[in-house]
C-alpha atoms as a PDB file:
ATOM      1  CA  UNK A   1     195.521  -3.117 -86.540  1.00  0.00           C
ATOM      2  CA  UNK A   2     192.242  -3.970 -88.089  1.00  0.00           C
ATOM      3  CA  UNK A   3     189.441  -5.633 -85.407  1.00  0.00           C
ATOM      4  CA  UNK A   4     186.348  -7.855 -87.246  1.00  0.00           C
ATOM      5  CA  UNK A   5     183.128  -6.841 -85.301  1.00  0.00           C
ATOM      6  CA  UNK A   6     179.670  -8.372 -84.364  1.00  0.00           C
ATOM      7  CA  UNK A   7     176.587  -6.516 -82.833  1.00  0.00           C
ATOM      8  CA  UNK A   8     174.010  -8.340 -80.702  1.00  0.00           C
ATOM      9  CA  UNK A   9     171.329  -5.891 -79.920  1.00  0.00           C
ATOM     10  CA  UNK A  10     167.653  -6.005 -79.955  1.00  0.00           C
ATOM     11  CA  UNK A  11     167.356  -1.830 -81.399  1.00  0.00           C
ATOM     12  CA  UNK A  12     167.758  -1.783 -85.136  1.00  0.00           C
ATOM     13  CA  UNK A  13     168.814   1.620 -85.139  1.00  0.00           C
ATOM     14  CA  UNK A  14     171.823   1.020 -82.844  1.00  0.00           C
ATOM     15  CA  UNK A  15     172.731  -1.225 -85.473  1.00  0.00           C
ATOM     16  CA  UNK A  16     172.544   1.220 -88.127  1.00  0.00           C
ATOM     17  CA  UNK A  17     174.423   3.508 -85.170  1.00  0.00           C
ATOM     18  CA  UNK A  18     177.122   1.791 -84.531  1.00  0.00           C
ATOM     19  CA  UNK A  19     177.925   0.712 -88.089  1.00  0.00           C
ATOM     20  CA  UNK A  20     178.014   4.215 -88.895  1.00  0.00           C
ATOM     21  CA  UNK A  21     180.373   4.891 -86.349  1.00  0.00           C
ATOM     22  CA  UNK A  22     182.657   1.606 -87.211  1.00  0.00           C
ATOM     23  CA  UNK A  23     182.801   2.560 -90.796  1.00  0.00           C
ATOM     24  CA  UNK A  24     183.743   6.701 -90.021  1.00  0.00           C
ATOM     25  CA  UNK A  25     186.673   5.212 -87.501  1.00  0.00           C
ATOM     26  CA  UNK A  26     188.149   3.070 -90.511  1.00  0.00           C
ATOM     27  CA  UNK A  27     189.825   0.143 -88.710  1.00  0.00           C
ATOM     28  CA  UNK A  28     186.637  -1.918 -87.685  1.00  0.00           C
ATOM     29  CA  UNK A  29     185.588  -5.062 -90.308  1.00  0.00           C
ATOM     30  CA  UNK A  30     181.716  -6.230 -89.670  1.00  0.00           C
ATOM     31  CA  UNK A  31     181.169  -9.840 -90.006  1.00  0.00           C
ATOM     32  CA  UNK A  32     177.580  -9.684 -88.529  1.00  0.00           C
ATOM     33  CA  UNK A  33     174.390  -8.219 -86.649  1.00  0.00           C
ATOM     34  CA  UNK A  34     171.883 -10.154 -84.759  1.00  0.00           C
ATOM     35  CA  UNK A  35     168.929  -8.923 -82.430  1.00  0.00           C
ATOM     36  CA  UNK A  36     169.232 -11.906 -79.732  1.00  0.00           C
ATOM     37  CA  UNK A  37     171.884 -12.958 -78.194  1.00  0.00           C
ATOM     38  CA  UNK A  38     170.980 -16.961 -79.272  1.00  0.00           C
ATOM     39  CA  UNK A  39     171.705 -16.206 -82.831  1.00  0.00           C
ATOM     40  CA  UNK A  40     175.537 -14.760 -82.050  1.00  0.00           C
ATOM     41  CA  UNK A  41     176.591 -18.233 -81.603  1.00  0.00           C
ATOM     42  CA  UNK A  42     176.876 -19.424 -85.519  1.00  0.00           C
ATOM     43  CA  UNK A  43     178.225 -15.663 -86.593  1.00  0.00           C
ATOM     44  CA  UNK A  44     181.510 -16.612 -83.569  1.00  0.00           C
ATOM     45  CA  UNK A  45     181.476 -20.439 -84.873  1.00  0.00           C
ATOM     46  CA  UNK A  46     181.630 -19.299 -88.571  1.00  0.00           C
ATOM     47  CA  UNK A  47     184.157 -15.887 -88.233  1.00  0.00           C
ATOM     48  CA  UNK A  48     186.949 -14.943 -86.630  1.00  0.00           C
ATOM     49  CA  UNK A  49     185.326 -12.006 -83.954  1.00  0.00           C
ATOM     50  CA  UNK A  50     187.565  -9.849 -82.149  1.00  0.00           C
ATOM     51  CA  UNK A  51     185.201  -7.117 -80.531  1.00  0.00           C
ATOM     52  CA  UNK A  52     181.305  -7.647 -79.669  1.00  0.00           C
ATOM     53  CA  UNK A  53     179.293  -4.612 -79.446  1.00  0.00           C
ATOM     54  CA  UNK A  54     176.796  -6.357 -76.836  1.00  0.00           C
ATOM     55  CA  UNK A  55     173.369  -5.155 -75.284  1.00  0.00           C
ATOM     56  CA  UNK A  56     172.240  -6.458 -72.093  1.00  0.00           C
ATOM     57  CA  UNK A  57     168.316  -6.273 -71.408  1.00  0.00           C
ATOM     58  CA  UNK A  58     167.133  -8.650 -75.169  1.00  0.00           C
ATOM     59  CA  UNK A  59     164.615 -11.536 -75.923  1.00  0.00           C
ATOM     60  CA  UNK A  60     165.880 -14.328 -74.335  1.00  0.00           C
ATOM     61  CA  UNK A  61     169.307 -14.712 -73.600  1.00  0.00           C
ATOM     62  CA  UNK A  62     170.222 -11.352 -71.243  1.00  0.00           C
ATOM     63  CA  UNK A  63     173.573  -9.602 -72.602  1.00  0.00           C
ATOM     64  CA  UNK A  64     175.148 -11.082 -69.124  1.00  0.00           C
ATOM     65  CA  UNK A  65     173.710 -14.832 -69.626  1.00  0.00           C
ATOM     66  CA  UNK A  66     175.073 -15.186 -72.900  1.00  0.00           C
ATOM     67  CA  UNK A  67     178.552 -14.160 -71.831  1.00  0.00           C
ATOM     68  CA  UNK A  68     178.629 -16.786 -69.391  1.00  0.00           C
ATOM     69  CA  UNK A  69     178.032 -19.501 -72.563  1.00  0.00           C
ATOM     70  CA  UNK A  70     181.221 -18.568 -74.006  1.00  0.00           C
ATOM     71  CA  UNK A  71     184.340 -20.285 -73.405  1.00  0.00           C
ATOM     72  CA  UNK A  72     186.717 -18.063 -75.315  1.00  0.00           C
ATOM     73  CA  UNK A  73     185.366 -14.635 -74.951  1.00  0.00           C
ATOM     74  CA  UNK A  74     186.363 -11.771 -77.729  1.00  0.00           C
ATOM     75  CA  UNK A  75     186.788  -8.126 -76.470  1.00  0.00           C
ATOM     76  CA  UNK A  76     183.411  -6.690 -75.165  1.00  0.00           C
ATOM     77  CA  UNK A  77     181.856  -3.356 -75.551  1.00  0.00           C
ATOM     78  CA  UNK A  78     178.245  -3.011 -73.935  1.00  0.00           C
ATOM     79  CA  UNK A  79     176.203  -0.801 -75.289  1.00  0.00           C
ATOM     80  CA  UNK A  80     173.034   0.022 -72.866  1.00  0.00           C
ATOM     81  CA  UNK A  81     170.297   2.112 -71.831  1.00  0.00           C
ATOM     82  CA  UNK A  82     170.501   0.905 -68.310  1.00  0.00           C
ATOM     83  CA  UNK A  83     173.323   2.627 -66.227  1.00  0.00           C
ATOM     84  CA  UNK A  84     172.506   0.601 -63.410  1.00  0.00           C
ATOM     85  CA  UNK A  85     173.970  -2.362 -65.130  1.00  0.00           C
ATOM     86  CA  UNK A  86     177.394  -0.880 -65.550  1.00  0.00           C
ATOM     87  CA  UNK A  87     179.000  -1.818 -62.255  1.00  0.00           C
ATOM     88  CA  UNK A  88     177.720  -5.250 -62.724  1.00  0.00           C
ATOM     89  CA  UNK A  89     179.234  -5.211 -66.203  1.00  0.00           C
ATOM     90  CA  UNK A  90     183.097  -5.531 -64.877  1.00  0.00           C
ATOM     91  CA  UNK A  91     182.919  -8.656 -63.577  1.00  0.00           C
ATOM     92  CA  UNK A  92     182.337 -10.079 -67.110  1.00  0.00           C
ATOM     93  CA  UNK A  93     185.760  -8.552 -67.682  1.00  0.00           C
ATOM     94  CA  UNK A  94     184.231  -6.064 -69.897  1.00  0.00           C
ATOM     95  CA  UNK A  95     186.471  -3.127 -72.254  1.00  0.00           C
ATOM     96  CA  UNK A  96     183.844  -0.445 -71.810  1.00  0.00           C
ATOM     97  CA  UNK A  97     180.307   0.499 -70.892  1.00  0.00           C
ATOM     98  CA  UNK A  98     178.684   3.052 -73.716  1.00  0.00           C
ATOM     99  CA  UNK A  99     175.416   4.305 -72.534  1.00  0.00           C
ATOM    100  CA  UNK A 100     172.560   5.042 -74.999  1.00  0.00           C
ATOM    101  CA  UNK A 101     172.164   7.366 -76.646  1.00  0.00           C
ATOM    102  CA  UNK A 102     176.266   7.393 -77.310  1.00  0.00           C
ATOM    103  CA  UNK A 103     178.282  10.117 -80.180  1.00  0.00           C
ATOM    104  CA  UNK A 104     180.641   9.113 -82.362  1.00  0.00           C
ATOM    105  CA  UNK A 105     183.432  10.660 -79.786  1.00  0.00           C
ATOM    106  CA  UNK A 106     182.638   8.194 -77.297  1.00  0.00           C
ATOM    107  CA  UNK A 107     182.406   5.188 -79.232  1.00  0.00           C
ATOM    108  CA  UNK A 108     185.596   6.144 -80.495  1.00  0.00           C
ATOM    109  CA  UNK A 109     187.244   6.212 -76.980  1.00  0.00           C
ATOM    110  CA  UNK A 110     185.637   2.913 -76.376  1.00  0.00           C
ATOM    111  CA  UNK A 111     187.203   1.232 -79.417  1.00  0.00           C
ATOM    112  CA  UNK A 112     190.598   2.704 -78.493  1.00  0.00           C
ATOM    113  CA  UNK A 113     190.790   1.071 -75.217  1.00  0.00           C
ATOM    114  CA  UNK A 114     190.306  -2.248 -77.105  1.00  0.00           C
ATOM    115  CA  UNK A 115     193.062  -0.891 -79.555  1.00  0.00           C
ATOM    116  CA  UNK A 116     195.699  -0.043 -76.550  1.00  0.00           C
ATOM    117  CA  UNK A 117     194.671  -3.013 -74.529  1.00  0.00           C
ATOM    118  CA  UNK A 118     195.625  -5.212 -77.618  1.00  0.00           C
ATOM    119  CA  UNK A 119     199.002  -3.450 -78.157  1.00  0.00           C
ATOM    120  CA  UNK A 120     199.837  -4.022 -74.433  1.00  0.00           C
ATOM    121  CA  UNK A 121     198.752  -7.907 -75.056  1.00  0.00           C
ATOM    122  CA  UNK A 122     201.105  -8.304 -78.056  1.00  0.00           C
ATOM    123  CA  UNK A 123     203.970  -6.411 -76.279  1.00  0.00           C
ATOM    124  CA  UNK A 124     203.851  -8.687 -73.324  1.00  0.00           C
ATOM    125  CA  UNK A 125     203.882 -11.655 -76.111  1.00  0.00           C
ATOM    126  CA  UNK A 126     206.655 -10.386 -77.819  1.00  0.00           C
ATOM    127  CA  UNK A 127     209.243  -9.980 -75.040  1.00  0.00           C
ATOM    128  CA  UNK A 128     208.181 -13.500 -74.000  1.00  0.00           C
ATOM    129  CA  UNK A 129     208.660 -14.626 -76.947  1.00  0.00           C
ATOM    130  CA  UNK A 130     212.289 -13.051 -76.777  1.00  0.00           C
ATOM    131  CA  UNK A 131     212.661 -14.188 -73.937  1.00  0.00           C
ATOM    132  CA  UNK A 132     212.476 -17.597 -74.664  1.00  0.00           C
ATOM    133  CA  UNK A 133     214.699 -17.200 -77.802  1.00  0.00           C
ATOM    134  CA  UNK A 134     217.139 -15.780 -75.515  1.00  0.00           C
ATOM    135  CA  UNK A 135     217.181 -19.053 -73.598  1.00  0.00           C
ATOM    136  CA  UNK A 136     216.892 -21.430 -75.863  1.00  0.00           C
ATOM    137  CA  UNK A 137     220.141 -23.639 -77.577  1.00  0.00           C
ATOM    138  CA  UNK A 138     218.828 -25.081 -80.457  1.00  0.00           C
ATOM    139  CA  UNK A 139     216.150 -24.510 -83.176  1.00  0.00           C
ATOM    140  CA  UNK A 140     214.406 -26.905 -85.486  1.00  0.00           C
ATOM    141  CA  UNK A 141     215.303 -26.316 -89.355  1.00  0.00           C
ATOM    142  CA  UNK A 142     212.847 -27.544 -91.901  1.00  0.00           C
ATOM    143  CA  UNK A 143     214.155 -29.783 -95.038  1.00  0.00           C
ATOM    144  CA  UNK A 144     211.379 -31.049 -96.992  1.00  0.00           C
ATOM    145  CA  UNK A 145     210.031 -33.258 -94.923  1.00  0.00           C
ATOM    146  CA  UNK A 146     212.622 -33.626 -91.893  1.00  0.00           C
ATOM    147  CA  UNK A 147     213.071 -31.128 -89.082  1.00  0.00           C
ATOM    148  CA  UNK A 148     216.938 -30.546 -88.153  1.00  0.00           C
ATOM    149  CA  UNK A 149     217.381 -30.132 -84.884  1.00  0.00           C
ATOM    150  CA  UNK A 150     220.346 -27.607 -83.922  1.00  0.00           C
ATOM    151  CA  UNK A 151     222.448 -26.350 -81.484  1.00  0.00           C
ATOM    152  CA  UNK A 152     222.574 -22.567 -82.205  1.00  0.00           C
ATOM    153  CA  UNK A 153     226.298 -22.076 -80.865  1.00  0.00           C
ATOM    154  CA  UNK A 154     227.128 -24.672 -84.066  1.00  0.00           C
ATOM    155  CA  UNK A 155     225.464 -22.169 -86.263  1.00  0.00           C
ATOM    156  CA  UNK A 156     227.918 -19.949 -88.477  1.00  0.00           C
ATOM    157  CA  UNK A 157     225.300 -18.123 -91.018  1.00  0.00           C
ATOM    158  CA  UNK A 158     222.668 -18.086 -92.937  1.00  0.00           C
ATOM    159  CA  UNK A 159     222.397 -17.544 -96.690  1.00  0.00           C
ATOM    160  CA  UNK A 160     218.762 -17.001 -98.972  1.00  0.00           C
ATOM    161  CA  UNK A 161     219.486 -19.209-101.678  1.00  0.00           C
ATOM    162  CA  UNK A 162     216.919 -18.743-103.741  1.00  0.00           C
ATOM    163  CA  UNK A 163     213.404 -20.054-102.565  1.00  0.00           C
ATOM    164  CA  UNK A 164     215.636 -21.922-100.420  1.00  0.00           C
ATOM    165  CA  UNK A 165     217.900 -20.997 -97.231  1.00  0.00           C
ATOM    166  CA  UNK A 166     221.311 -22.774 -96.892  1.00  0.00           C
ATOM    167  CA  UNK A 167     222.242 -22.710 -93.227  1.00  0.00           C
ATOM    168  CA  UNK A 168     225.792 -23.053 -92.280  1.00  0.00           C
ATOM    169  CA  UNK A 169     227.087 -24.647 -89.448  1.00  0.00           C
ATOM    170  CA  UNK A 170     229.850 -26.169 -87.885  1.00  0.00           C
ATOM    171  CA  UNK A 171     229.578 -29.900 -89.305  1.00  0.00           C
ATOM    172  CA  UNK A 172     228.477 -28.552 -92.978  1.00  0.00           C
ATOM    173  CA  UNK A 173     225.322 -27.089 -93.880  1.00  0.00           C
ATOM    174  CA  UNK A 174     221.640 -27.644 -94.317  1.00  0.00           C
ATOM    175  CA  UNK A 175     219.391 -26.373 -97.616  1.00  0.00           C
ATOM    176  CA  UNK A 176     216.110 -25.588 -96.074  1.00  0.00           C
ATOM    177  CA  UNK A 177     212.786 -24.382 -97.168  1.00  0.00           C
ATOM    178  CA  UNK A 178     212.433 -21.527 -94.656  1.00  0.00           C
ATOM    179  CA  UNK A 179     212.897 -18.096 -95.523  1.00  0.00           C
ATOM    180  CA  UNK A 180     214.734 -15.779 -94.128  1.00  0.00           C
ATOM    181  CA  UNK A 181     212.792 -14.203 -92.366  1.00  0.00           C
ATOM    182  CA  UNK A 182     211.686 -17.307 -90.349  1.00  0.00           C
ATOM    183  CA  UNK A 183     215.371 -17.085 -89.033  1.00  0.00           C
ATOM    184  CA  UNK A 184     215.542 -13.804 -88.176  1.00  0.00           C
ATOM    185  CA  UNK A 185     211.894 -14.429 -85.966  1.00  0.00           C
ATOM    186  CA  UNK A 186     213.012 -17.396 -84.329  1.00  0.00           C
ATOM    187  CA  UNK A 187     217.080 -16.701 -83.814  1.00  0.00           C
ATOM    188  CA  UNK A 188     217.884 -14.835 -80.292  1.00  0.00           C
ATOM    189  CA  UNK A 189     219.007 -11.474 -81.468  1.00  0.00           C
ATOM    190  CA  UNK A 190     221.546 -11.459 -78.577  1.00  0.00           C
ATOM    191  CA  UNK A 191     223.551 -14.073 -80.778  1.00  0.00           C
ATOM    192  CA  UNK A 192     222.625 -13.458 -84.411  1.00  0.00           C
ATOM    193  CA  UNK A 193     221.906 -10.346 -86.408  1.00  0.00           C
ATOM    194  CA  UNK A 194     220.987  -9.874 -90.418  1.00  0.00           C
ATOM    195  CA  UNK A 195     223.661  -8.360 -91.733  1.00  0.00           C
ATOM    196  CA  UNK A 196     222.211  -8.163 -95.365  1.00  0.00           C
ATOM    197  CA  UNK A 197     218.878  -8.946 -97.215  1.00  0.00           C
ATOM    198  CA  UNK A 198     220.348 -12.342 -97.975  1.00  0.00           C
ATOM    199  CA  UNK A 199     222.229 -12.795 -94.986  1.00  0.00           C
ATOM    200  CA  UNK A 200     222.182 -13.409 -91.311  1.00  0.00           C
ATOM    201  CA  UNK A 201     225.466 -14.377 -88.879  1.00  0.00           C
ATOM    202  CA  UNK A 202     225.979 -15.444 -85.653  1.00  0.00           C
ATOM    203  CA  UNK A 203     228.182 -13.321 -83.466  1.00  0.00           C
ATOM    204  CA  UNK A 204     230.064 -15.724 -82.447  1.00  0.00           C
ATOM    205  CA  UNK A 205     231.574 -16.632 -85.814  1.00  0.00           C
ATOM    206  CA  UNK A 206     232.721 -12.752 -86.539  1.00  0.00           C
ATOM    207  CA  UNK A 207     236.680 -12.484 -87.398  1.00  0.00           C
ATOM    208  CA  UNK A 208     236.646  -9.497 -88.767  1.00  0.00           C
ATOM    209  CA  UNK A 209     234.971  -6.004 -89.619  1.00  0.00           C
ATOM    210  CA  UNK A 210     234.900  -4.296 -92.354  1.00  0.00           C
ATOM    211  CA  UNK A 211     233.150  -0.636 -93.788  1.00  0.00           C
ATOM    212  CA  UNK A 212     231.087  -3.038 -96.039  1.00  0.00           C
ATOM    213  CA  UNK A 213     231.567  -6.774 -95.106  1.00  0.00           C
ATOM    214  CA  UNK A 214     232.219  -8.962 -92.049  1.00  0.00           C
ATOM    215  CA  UNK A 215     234.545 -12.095 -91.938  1.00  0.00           C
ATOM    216  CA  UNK A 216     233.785 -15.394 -90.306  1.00  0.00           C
ATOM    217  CA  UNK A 217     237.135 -17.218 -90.971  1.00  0.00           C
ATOM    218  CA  UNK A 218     237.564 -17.153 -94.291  1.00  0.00           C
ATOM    219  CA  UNK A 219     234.242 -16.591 -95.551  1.00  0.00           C
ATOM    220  CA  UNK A 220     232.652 -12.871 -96.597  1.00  0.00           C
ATOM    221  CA  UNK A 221     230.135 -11.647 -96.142  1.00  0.00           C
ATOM    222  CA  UNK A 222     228.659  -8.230 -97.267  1.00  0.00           C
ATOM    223  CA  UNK A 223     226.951  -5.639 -95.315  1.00  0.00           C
ATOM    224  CA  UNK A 224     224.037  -4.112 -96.881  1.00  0.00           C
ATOM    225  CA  UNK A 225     223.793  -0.362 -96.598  1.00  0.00           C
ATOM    226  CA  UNK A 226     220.261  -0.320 -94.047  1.00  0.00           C
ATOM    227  CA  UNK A 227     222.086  -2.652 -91.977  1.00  0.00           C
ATOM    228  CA  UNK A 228     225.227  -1.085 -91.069  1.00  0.00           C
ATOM    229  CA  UNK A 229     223.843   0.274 -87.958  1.00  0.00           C
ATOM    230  CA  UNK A 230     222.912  -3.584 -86.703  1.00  0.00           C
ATOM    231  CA  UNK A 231     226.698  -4.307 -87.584  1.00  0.00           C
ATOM    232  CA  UNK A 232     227.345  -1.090 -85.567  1.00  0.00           C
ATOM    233  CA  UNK A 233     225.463  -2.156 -82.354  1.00  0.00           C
ATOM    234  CA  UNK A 234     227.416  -6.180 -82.599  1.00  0.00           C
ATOM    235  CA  UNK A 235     230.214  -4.031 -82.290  1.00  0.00           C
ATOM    236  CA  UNK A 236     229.280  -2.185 -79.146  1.00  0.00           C
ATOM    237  CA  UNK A 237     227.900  -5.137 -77.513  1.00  0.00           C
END
């Protein structure tokens, strides 16, 4: 996981510092540096920013004030020669508070934090995403320029065909532009499971199971070899 950085800091050589230290900890991009806090506003308007490196006491604009100009507010790291600031710091919502002068050790434990804090964040998005597949009954299918709605209990399976995906279902089937892929994203796995590189199948449908190949009526379809322990856990479930 790969974070695009910005320093706002008044002190040259915490620039030069904490580049250092971004570039020796190898997943940190750098998209800018500025020495007030009034100039950050066109590097966040013009780049994606995930993680601000962010004195407090500058020209102008105080590391605090400018925080309170931003409506979407990236990961925060403050980096300060003040201690007194730091319990003040948290109720910006802050990651961590590095106090100058800083090693590379603990700017590394600072940048983790954002790391794990991130991970937890796209955990909590994932089985809420799952969630809602879980509960939902139909999906949209994209055909060139319609969207399909369907009820997934009409679904049968899913074949690559090509650039295309030919989708099966109970009232004949639909060639769409959508990988794959898309499918296996989007379809609850509770209900449907990719059985083969080109092919997914809903539960449901399953007649029959073989070493190498599932039936759906009278329609075959082959297990590939790194999915026979998905085909393994339909069975158990």
């Amino acid at each position: 996981m790969r974070l695009n950085y910005l320093i706002i800091d008044d002190e040259p050589i915490v620039h030069t510092l904490i580049r250092k230290f971004a570039d020796d900890f190898g997943t940190l991009d750098f998209v800018g540096s500025v020495f007030r806090a009034n100039d950050a506003h066109s590097v966040l308007e013009k780049n994606k920013v995930d993680l601000v490196f962010l004195d407090i006491q500058m020209p102008g604009l105080t590391g605090f004030e400018f925080l309170q100009t931003l409506d979407k507010r990236p990961y925060v790291i403050i980096v300060s020669a003040h201690k007194e600031y730091a319990l003040e710091s948290y109720e910006y919502a802050i990651t961590d508070y590095l106090l100058k002068p800083f090693n590379a050790s603990r700017f590394s434990i600072a940048v983790e934090k954002v790391l794990q804090d991130l991970k937890r964040v796209k955990a909590i998005q994932e089985k809420l995403l799952e969630s809602h597949h879980a509960d939902s009954k139909t999906i949209f299918i994209k055909d060139d320029r319609k969207q399909h709605q369907l009820a997934l209990d009409k679904l049968i399976y899913i074949k690559a065909n090509g650039n295309f995906t030919s989708v099966y279902h109970t009232g004949g089937h639909i060639l769409s532009q959508m990988k794959i892929s898309d499918f296996e994203k989007i379809l609850p796995k509770q209900k449907f499971s990719r059985v083969h590189r080109s092919y997914i199948v809903a539960h449901s449908g399953i007649t029959l199971v073989k070493a190498n190949e599932v039936h759906l009526g009278e329609v075959v379809i082959p297990v590939g070899r790194v999915y026979k322990d998905d085909v393994a856990k339909i069975l158990q479930s």
